[in-house]
C-alpha atoms as a PDB file:
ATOM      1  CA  UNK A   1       8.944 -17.810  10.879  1.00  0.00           C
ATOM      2  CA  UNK A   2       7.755 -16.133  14.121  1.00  0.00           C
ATOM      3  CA  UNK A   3       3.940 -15.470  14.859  1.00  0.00           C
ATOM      4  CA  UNK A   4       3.783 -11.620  16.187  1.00  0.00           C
ATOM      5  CA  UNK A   5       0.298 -11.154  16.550  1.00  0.00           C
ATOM      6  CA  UNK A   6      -2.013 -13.775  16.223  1.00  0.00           C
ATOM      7  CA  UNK A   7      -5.995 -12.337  17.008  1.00  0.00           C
ATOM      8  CA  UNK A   8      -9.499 -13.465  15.501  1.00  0.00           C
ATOM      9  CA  UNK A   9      -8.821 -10.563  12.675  1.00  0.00           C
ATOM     10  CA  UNK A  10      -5.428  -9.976  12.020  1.00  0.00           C
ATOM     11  CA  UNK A  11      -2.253 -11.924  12.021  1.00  0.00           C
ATOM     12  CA  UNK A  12       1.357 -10.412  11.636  1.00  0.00           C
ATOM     13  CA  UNK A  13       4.247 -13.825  11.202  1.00  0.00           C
ATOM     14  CA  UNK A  14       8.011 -12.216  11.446  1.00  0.00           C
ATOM     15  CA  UNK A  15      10.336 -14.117   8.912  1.00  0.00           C
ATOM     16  CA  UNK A  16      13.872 -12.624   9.922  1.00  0.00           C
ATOM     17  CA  UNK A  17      17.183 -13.803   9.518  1.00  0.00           C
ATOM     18  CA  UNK A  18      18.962 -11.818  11.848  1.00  0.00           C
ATOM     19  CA  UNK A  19      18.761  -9.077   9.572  1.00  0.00           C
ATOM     20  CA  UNK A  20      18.924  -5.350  11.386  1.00  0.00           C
ATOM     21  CA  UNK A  21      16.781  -4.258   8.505  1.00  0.00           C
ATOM     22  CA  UNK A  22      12.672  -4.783   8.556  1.00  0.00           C
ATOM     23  CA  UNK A  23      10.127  -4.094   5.285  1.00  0.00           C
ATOM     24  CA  UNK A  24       6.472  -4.437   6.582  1.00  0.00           C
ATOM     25  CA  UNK A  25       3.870  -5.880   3.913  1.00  0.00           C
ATOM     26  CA  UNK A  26       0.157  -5.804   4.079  1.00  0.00           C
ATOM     27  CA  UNK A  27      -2.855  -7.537   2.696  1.00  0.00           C
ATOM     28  CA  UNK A  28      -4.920  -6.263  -0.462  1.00  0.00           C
ATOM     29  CA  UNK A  29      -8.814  -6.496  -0.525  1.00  0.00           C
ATOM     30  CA  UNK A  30      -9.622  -9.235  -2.594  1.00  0.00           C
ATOM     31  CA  UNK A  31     -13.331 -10.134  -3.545  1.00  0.00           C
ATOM     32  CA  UNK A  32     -15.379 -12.121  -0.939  1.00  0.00           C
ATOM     33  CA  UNK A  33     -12.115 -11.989   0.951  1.00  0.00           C
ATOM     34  CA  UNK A  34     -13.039 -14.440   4.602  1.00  0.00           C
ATOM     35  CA  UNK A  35     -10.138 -15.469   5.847  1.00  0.00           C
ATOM     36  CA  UNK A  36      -6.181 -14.828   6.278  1.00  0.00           C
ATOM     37  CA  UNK A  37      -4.964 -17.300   3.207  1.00  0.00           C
ATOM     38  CA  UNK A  38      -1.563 -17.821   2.548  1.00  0.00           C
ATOM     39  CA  UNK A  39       1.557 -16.506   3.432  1.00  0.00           C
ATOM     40  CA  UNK A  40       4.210 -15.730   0.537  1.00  0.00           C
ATOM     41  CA  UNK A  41       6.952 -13.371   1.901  1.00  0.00           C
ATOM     42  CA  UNK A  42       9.443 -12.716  -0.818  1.00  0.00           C
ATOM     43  CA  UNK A  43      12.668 -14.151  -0.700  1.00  0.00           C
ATOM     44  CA  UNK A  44      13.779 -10.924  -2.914  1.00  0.00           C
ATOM     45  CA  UNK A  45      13.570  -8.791   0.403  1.00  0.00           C
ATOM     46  CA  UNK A  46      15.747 -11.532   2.276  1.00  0.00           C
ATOM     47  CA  UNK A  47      18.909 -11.066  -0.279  1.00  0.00           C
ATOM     48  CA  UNK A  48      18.528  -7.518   0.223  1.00  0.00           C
ATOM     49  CA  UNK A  49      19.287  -8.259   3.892  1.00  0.00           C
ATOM     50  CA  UNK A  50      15.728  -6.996   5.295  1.00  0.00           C
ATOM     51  CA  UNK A  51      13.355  -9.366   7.516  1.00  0.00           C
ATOM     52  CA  UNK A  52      10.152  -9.460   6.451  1.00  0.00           C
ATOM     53  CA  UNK A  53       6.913  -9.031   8.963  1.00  0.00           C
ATOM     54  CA  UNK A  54       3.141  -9.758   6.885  1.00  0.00           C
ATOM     55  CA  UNK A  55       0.731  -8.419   8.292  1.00  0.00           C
ATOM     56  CA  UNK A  56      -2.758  -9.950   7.328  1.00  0.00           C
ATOM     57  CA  UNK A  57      -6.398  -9.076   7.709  1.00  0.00           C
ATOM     58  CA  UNK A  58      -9.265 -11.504   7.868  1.00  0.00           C
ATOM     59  CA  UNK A  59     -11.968  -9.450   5.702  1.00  0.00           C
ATOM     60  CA  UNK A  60     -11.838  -6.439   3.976  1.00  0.00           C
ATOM     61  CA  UNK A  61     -11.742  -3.880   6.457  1.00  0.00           C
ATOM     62  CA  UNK A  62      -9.176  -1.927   5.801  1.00  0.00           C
ATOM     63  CA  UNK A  63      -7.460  -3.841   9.032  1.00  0.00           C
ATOM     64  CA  UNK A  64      -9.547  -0.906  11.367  1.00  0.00           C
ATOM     65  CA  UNK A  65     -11.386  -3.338  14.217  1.00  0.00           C
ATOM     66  CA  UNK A  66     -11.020  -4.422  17.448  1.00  0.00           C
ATOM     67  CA  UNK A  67      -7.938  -5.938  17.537  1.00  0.00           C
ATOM     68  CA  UNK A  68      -6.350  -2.663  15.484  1.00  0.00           C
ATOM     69  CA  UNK A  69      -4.785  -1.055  18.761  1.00  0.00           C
ATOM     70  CA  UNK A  70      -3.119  -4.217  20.293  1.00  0.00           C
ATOM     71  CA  UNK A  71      -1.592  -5.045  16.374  1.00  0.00           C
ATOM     72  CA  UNK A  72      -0.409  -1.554  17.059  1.00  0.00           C
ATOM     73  CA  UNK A  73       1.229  -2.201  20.270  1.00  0.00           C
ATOM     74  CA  UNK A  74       3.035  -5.238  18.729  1.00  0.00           C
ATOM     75  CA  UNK A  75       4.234  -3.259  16.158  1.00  0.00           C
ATOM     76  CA  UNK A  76       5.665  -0.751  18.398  1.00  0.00           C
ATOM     77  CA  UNK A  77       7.654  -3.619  20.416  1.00  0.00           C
ATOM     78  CA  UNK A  78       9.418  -5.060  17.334  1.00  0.00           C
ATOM     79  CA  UNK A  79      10.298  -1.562  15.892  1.00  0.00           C
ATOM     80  CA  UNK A  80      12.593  -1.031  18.606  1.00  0.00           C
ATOM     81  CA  UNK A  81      14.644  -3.995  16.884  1.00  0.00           C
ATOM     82  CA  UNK A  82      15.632  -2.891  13.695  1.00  0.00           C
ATOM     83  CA  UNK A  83      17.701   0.145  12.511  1.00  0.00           C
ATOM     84  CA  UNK A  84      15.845   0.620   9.707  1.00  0.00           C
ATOM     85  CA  UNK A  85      11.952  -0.127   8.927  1.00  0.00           C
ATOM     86  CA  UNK A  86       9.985   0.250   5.483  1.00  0.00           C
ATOM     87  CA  UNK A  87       6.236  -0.571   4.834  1.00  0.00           C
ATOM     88  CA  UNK A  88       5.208  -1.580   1.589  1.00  0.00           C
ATOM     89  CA  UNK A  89       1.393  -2.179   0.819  1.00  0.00           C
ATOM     90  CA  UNK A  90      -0.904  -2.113  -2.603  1.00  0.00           C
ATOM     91  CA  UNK A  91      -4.562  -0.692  -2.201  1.00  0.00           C
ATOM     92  CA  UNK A  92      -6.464  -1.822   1.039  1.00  0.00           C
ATOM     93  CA  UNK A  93      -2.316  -2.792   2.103  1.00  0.00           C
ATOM     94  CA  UNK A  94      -1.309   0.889   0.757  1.00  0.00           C
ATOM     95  CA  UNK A  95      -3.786   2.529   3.095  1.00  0.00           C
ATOM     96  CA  UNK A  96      -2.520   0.305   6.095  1.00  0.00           C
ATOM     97  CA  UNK A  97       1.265   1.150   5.623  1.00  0.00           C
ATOM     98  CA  UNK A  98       0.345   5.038   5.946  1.00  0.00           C
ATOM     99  CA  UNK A  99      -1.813   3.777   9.214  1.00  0.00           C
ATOM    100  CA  UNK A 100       0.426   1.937  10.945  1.00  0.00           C
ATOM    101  CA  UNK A 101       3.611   3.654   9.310  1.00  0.00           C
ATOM    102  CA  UNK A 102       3.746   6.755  12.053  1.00  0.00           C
ATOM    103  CA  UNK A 103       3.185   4.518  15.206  1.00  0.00           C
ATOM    104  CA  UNK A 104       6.723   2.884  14.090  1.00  0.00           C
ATOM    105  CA  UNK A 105       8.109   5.823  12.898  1.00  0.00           C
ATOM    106  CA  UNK A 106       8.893   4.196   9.112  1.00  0.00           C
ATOM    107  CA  UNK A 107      11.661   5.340   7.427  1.00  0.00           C
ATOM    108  CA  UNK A 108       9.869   5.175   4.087  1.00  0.00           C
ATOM    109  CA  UNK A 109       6.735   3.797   2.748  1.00  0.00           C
ATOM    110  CA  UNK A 110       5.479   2.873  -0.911  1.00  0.00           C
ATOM    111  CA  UNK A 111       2.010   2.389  -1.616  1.00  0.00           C
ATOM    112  CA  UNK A 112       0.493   1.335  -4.833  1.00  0.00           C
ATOM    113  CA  UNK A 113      -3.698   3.036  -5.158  1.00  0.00           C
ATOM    114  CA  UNK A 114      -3.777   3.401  -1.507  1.00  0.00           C
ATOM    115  CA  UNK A 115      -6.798   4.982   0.015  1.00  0.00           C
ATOM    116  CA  UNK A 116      -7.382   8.032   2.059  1.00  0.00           C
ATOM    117  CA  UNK A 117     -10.708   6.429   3.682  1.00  0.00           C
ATOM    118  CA  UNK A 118     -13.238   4.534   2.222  1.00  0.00           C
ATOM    119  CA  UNK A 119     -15.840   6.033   4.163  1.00  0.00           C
ATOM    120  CA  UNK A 120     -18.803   8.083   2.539  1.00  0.00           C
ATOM    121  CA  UNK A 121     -18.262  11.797   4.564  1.00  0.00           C
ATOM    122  CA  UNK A 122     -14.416  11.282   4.465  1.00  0.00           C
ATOM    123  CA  UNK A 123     -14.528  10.117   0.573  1.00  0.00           C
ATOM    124  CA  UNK A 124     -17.717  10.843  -0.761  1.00  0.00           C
ATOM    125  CA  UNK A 125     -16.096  10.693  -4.394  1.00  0.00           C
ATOM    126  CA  UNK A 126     -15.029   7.269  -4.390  1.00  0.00           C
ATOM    127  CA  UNK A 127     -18.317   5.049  -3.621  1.00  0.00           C
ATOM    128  CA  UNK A 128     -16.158   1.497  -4.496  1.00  0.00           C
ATOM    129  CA  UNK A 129     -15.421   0.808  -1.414  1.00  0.00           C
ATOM    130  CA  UNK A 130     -18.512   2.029   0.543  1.00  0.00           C
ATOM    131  CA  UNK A 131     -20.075  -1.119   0.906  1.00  0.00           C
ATOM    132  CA  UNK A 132     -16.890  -2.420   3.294  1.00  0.00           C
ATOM    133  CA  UNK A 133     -16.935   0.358   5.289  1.00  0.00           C
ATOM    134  CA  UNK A 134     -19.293  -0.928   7.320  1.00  0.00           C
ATOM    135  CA  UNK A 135     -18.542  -1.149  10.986  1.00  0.00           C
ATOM    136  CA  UNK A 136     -15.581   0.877  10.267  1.00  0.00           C
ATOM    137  CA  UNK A 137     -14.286   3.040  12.866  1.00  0.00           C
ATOM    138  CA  UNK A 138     -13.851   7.049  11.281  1.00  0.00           C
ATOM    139  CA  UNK A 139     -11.734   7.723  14.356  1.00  0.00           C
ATOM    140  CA  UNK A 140      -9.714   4.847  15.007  1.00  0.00           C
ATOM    141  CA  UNK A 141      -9.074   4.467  11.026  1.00  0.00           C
ATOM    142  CA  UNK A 142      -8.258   7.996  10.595  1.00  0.00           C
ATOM    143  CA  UNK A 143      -4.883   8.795   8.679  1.00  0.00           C
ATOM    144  CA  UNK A 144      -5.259  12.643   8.971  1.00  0.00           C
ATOM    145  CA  UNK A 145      -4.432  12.741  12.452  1.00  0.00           C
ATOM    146  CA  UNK A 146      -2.128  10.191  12.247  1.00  0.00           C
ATOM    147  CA  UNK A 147      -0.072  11.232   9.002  1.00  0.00           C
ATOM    148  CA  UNK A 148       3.497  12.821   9.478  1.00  0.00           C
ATOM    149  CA  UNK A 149       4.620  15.767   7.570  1.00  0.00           C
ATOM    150  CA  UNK A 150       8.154  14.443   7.885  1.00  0.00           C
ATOM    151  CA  UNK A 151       7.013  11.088   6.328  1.00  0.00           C
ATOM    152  CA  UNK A 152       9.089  10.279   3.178  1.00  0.00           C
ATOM    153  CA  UNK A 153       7.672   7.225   0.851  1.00  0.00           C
ATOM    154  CA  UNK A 154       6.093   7.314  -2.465  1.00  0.00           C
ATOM    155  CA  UNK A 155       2.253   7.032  -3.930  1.00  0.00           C
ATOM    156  CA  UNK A 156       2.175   4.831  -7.149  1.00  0.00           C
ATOM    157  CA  UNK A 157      -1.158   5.992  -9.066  1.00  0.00           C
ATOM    158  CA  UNK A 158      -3.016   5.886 -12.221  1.00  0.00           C
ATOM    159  CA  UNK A 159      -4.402   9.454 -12.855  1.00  0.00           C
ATOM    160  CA  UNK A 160      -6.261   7.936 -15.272  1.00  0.00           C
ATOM    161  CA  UNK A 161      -8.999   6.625 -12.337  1.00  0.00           C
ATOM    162  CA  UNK A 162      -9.751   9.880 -10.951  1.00  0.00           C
ATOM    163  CA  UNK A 163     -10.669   8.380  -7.231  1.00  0.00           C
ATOM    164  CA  UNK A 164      -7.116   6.542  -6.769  1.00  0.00           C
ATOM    165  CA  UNK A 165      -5.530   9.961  -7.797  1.00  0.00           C
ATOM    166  CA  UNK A 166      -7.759  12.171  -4.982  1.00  0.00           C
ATOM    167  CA  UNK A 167      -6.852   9.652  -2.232  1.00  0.00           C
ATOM    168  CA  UNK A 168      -3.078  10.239  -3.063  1.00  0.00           C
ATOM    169  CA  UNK A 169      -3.639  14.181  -3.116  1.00  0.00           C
ATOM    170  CA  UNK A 170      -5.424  13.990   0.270  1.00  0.00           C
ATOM    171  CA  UNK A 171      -2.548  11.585   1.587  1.00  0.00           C
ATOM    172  CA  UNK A 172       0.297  13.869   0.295  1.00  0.00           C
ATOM    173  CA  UNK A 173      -1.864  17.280   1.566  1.00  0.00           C
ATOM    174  CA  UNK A 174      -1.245  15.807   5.400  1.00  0.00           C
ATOM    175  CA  UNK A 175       2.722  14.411   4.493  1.00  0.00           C
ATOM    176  CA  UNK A 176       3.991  16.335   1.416  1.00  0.00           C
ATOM    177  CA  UNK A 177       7.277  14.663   2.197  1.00  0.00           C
ATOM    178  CA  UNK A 178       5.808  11.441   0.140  1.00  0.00           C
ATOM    179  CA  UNK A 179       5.930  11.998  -3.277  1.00  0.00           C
ATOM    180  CA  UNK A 180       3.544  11.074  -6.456  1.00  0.00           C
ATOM    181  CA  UNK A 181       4.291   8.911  -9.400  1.00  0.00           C
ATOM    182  CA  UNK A 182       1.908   8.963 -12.429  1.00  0.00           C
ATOM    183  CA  UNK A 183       1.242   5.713 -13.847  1.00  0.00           C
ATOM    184  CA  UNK A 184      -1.206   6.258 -16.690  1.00  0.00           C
ATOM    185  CA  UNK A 185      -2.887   3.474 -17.578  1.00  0.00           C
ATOM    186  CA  UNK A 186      -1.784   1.293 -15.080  1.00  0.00           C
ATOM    187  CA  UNK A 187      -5.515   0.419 -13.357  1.00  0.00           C
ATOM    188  CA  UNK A 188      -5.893  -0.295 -10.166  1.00  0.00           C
ATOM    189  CA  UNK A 189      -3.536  -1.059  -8.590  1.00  0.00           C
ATOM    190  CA  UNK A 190      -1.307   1.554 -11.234  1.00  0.00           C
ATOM    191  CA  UNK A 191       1.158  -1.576 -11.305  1.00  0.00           C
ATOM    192  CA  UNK A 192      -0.770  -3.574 -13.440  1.00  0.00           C
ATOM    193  CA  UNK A 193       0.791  -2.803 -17.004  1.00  0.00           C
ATOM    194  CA  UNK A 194       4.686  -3.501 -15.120  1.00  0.00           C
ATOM    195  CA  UNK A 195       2.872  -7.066 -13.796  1.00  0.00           C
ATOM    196  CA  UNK A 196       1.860  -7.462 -17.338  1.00  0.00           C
ATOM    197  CA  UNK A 197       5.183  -7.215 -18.326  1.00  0.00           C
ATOM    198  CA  UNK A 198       6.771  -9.068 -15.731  1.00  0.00           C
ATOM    199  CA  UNK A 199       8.633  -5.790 -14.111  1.00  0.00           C
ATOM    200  CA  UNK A 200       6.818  -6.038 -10.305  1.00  0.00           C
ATOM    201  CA  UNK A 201      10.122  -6.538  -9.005  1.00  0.00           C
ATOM    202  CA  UNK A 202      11.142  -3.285  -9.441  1.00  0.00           C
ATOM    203  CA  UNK A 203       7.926  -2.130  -6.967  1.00  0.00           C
ATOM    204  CA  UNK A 204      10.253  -4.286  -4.248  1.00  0.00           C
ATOM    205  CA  UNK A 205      13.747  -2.779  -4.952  1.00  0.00           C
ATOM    206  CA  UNK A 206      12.582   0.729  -4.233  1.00  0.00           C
ATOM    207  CA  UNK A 207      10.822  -0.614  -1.301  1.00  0.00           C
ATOM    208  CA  UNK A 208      14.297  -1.169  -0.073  1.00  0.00           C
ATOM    209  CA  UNK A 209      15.400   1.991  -0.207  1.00  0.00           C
ATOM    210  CA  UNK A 210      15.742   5.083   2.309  1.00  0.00           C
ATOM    211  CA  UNK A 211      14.249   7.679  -0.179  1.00  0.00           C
ATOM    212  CA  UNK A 212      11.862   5.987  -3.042  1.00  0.00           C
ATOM    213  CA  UNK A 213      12.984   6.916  -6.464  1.00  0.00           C
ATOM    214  CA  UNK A 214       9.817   7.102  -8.703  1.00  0.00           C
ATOM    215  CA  UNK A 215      12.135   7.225 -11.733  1.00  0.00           C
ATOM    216  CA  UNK A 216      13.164   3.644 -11.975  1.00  0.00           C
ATOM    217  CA  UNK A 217       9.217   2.901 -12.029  1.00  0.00           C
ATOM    218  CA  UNK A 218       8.021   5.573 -14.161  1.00  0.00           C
ATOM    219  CA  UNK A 219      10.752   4.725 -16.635  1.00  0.00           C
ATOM    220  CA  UNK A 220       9.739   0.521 -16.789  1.00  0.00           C
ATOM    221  CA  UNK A 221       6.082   1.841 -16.941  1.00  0.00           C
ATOM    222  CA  UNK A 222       6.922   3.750 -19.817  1.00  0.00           C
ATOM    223  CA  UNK A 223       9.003   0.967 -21.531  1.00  0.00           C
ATOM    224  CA  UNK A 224       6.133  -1.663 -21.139  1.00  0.00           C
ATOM    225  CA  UNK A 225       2.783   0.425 -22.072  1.00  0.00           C
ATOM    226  CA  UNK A 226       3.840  -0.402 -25.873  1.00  0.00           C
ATOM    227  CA  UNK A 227       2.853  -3.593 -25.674  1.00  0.00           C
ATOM    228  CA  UNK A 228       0.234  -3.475 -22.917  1.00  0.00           C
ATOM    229  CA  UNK A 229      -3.229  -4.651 -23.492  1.00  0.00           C
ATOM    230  CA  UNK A 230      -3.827  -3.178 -20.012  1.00  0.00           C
ATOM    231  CA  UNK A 231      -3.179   0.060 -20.980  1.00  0.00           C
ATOM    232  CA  UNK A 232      -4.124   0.598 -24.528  1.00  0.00           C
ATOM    233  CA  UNK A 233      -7.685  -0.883 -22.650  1.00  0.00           C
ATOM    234  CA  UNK A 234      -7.139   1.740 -20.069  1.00  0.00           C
ATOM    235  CA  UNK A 235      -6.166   4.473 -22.584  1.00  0.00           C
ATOM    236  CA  UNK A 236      -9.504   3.878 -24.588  1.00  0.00           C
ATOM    237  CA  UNK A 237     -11.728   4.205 -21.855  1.00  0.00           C
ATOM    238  CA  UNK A 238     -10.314   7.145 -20.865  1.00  0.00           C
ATOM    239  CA  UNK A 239     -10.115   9.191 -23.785  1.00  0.00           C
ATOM    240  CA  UNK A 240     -13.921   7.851 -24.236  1.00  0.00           C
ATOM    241  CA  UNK A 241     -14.920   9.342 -21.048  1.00  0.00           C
ATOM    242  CA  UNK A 242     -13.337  12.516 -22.299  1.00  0.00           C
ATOM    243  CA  UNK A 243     -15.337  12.455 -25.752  1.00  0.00           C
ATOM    244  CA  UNK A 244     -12.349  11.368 -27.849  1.00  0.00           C
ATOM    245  CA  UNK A 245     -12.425   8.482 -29.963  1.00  0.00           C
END
């Protein structure tokens, strides 16, 4: 364990083996969220030979404050180590790995529900996450100047919640290299029916790899919504809100 960046607001600890391969996680918003918690890098990344860098936020801002440029700087440093970089990140995390993903140059990044902003002008249509947006900074949290049309990953989604699925249009408008997969039913984050059914795992091996196959995901989705309480719930609602019972 190596401490990378270590500020009043965000914190980024390297666990490497010697490994010449690097998959960057992020934090998630959680409720009430105050302070950096825990660290639990996954020792599934290790046997598939990739050091692991988490990168943490102290509150819920979408990791977009003052310490946001220097994090960036220390990112740029270590990238020059490793022949290969991936960013992985659900939500809050999601939107970070598209953030920080061009600065490195990431080979490929998966995000699970990831926002495009969560700012009222840029995303007037999702009003969730409006009350955290305060004392965000529209410039220096941007992604549409920052996204790269060249950038391969994959977006993870629900279509069923009609804000997670604009976010992932906007994001793929600006880098149409990343591509979509449709969870229905899957909430927020769309994972939630494969975490139900114990299949998250399968979120990690793809993060592993150069080009992100949404098939292997869509296909364990697909296998566990029979016996999903998540997504019959999710199913429900949604055909409710459509006027079908």
């Amino acid at each position: 364990m190596k401490p990378l960046f270590d500020g009043d607001h965000l914190r980024a600890t390297l666990y490497d083996r010697g490994h010449d391969k690097l998959i960057i996680t992020f934090d998630f918003r959680s409720p009430g969220k105050r302070d950096f918690g825990k660290d639990q890098p996954s020792a599934a990344f290790a046997r598939k030979g990739f050091a692991v860098l988490r990168v943490k936020t102290r509150r819920n801002d979408w990791f977009i404050n003052s310490e946001t440029a220097a994090l960036e700087d220390s990112l740029r440093r270590i990238a020059n180590d490793y022949d290969w970089i991936n960013l992985l990140g659900y939500s809050m995390g999601g939107y970070a790995a598209f953030r920080f993903g061009s600065c490195i140059a990431a080979n490929a990044i998966v995000a699970v529900s990831p926002q495009f902003s969560i700012t009222p002008d840029i995303a007037p249509f999702d009003p969730r996450y409006w009350t955290d947006s305060t004392g965000f900074d529209s410039v220096i949290g941007d992604l549409a100047s920052r996204l790269r049309p060249d950038q391969k990953g994959l977006i993870l989604v629900d279509p069923f919640s009609k804000p997670d699925l604009m976010h992932a249009q906007l994001i793929t408008a600006y880098a149409p290299c990343v591509r979509l997969a449709r969870l229905a039913g899957g909430g927020h984050p769309a994972t939630k029916v494969l975490a139900e059914a114990g299949q998250g795992q399968i979120i990690r091996t793809v993060a592993t790899t150069f080009a992100p196959d949404p098939r292997p995901i869509i296909t364990a989705h697909r296998a566990a919504r029979a016996g999903s309480r998540q997504y019959l719930n999710r199913l429900t609602r949604a055909r409710r809100q459509r006027g079908r019972e």
